[in-house]
C-alpha atoms as a PDB file:
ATOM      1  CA  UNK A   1     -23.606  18.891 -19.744  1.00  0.00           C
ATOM      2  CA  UNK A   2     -24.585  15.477 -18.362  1.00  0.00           C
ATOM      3  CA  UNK A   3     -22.568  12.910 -17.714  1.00  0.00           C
ATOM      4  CA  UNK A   4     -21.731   9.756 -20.222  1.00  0.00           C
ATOM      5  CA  UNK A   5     -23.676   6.748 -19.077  1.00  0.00           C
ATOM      6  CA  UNK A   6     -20.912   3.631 -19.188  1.00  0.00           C
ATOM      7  CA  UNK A   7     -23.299   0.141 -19.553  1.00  0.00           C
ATOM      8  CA  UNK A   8     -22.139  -3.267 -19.470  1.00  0.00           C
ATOM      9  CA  UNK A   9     -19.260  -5.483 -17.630  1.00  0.00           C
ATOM     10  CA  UNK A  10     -15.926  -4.667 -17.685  1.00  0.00           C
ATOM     11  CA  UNK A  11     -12.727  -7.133 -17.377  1.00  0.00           C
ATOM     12  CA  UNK A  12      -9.707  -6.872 -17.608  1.00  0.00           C
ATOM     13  CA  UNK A  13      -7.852 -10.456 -18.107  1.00  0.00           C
ATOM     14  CA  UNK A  14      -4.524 -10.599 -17.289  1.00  0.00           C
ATOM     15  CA  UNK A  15      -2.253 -14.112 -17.529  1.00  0.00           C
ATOM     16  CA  UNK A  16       0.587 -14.499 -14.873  1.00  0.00           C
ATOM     17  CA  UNK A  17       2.603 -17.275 -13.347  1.00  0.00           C
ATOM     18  CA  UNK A  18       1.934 -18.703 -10.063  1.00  0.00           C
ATOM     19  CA  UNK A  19       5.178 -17.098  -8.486  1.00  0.00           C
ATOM     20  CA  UNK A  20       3.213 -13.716  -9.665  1.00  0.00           C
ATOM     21  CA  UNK A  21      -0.062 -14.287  -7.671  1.00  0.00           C
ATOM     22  CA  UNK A  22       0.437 -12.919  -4.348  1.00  0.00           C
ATOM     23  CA  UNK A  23       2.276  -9.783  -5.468  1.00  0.00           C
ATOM     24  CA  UNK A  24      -0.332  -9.294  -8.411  1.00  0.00           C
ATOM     25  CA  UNK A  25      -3.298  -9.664  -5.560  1.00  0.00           C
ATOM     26  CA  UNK A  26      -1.828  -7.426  -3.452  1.00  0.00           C
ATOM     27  CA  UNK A  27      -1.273  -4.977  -6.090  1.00  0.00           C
ATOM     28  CA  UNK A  28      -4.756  -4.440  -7.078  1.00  0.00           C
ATOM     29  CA  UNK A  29      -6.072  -4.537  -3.343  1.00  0.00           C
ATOM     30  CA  UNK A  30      -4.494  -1.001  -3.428  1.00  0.00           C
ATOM     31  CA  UNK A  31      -6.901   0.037  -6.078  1.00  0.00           C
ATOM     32  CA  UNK A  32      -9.900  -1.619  -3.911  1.00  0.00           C
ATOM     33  CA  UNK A  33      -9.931  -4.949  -5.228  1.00  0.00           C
ATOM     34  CA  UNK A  34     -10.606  -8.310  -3.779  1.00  0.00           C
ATOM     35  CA  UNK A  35     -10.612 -12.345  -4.530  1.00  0.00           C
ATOM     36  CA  UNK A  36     -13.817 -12.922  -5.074  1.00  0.00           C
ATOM     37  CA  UNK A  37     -14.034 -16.126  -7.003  1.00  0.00           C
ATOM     38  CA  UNK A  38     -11.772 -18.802  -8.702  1.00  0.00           C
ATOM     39  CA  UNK A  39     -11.697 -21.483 -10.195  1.00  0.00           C
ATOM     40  CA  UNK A  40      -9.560 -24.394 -12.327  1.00  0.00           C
ATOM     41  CA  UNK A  41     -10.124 -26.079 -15.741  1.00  0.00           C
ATOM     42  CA  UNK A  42      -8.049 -29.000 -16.912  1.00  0.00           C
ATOM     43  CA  UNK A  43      -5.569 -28.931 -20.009  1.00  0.00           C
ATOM     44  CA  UNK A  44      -8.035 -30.116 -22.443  1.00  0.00           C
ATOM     45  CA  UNK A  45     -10.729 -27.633 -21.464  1.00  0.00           C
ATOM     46  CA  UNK A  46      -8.117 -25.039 -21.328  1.00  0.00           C
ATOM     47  CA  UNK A  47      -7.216 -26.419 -24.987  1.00  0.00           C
ATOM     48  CA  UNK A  48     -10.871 -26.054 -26.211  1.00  0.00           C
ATOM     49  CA  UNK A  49     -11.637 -22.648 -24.558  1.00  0.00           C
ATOM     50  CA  UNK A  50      -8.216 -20.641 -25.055  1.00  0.00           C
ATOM     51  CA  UNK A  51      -6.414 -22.857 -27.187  1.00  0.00           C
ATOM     52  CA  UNK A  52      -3.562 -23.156 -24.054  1.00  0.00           C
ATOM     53  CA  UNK A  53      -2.824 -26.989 -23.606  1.00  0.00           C
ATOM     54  CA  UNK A  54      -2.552 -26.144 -19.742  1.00  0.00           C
ATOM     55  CA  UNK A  55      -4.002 -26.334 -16.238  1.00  0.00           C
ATOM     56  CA  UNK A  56      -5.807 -23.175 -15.638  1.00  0.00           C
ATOM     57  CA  UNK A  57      -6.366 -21.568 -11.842  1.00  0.00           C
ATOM     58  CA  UNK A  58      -8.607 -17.898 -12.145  1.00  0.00           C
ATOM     59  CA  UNK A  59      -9.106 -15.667 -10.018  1.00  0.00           C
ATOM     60  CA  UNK A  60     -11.803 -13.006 -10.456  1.00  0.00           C
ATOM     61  CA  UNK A  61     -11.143  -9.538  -8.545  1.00  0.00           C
ATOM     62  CA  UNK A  62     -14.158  -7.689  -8.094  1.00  0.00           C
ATOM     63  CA  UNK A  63     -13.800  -3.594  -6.922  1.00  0.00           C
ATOM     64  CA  UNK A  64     -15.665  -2.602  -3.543  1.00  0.00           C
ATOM     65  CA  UNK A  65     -16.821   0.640  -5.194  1.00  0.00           C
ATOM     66  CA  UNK A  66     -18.426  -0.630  -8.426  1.00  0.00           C
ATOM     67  CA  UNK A  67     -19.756  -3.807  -9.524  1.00  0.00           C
ATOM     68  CA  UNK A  68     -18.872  -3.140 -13.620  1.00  0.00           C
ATOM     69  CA  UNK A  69     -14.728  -3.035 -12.579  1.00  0.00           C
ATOM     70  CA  UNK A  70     -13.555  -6.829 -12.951  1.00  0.00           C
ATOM     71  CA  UNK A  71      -9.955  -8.334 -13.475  1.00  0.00           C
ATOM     72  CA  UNK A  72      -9.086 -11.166 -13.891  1.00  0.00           C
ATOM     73  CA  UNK A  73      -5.803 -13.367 -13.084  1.00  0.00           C
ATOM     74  CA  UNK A  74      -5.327 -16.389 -15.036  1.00  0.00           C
ATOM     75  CA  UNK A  75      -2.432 -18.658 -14.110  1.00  0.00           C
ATOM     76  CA  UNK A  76      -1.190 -20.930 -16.435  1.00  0.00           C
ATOM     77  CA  UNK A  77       0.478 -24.258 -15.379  1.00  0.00           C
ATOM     78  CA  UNK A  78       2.254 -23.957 -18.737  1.00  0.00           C
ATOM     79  CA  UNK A  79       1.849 -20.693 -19.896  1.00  0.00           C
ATOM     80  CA  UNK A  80       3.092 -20.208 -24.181  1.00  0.00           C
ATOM     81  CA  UNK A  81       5.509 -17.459 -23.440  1.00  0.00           C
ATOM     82  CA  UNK A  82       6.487 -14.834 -21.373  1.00  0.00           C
ATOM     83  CA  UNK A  83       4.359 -12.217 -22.401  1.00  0.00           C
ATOM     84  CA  UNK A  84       4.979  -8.733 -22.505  1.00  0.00           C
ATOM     85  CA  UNK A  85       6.489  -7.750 -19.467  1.00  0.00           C
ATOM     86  CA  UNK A  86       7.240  -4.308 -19.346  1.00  0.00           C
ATOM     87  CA  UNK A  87       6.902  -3.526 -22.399  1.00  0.00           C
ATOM     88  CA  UNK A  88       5.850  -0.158 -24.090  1.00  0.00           C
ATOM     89  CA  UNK A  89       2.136   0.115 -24.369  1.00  0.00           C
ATOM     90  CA  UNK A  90       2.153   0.533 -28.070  1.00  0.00           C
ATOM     91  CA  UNK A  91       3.939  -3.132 -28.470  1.00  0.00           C
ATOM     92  CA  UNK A  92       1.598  -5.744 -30.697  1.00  0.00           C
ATOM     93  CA  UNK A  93      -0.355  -7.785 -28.744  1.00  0.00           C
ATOM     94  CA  UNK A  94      -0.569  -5.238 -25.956  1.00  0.00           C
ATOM     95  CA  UNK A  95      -4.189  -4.784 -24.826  1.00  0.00           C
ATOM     96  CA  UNK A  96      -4.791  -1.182 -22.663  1.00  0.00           C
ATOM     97  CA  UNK A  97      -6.793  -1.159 -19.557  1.00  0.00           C
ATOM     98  CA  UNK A  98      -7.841   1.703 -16.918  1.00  0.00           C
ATOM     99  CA  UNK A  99      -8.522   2.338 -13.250  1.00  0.00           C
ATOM    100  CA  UNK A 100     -10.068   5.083 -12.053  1.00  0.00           C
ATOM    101  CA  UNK A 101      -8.463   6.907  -8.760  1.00  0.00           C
ATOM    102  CA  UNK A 102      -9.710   9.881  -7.084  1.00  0.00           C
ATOM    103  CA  UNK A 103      -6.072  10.806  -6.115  1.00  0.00           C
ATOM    104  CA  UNK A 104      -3.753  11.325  -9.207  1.00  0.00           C
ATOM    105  CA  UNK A 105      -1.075  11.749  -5.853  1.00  0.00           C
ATOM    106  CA  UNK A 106      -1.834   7.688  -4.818  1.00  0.00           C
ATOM    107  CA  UNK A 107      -0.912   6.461  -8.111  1.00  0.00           C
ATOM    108  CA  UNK A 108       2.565   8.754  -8.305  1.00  0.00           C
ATOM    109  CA  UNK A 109       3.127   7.752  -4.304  1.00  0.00           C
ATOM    110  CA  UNK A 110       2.793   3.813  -5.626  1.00  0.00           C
ATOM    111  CA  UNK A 111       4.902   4.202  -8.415  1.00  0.00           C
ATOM    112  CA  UNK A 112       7.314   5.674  -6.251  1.00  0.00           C
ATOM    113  CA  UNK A 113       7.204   3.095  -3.391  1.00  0.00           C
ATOM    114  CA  UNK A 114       7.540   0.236  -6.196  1.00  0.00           C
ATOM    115  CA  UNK A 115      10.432   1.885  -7.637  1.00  0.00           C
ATOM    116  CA  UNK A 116      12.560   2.222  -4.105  1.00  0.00           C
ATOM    117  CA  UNK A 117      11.764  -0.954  -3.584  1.00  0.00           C
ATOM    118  CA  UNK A 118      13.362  -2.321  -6.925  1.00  0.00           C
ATOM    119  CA  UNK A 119      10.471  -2.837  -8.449  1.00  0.00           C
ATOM    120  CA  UNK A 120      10.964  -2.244 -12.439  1.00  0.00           C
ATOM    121  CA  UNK A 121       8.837   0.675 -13.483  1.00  0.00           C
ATOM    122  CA  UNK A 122       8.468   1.237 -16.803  1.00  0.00           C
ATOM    123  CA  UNK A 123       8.884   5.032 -18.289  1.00  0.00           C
ATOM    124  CA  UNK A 124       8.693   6.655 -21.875  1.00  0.00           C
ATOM    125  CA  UNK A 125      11.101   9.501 -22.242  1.00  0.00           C
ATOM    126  CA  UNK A 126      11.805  11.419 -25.573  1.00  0.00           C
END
């Protein structure tokens, strides 16, 4: 069996609030990713582009391991709403992305550290 060849750029394009940024960066440093560009657009291009009549600083996180792993962090001056928090994953308007780790044990050992720390984590149960 060979192995499925994955082509093309990946992103995932998350919008936060500004009081977000610094946790949300040093969240996805634990998965290997790092600031590696940003930049701002005015209201009105914001308008034109994502129909947001708001500032707009991004950051672009690229992974140290692959160069087809992107996310992005918008930041809204005035974002529309509040988004979707914690929602479930099947909510409308949820979008799904994926990381890959080598250690099922670092993701569970995260969750866990978030979680005594107060961090919300979302479950399903039946």
């Amino acid at each position: 069996m060979t192995n499925p060849s994955i082509s093309g750029l990946y992103e995932i394009v998350i919008g936060i609030t500004a009081a977000d940024e610094n946790n949300l960066i040093n969240y996805w440093e634990n998965f290997g990713y790092t600031v590696n560009l940003s930049g701002n657009l005015d209201a009105e291009t914001g308008k034109k582009l994502y129909g947001v009549d708001s500032n707009l600083h991004s950051l672009c996180l690229h992974n140290k391991v692959t160069n087809r792993s992107l996310v992005r962090l918008m930041i809204w001056d005035k974002p529309v709403n509040k988004g979707l928090e914690l929602s479930p994953l099947k909510v409308v308007g949820s979008r799904w992305g994926t990381s890959l780790s080598l250690d099922v044990f670092n993701v569970a050992n995260h969750a866990k550290d978030g979680q005594a720390t107060g961090i919300p984590i979302y479950s399903h149960s039946k």
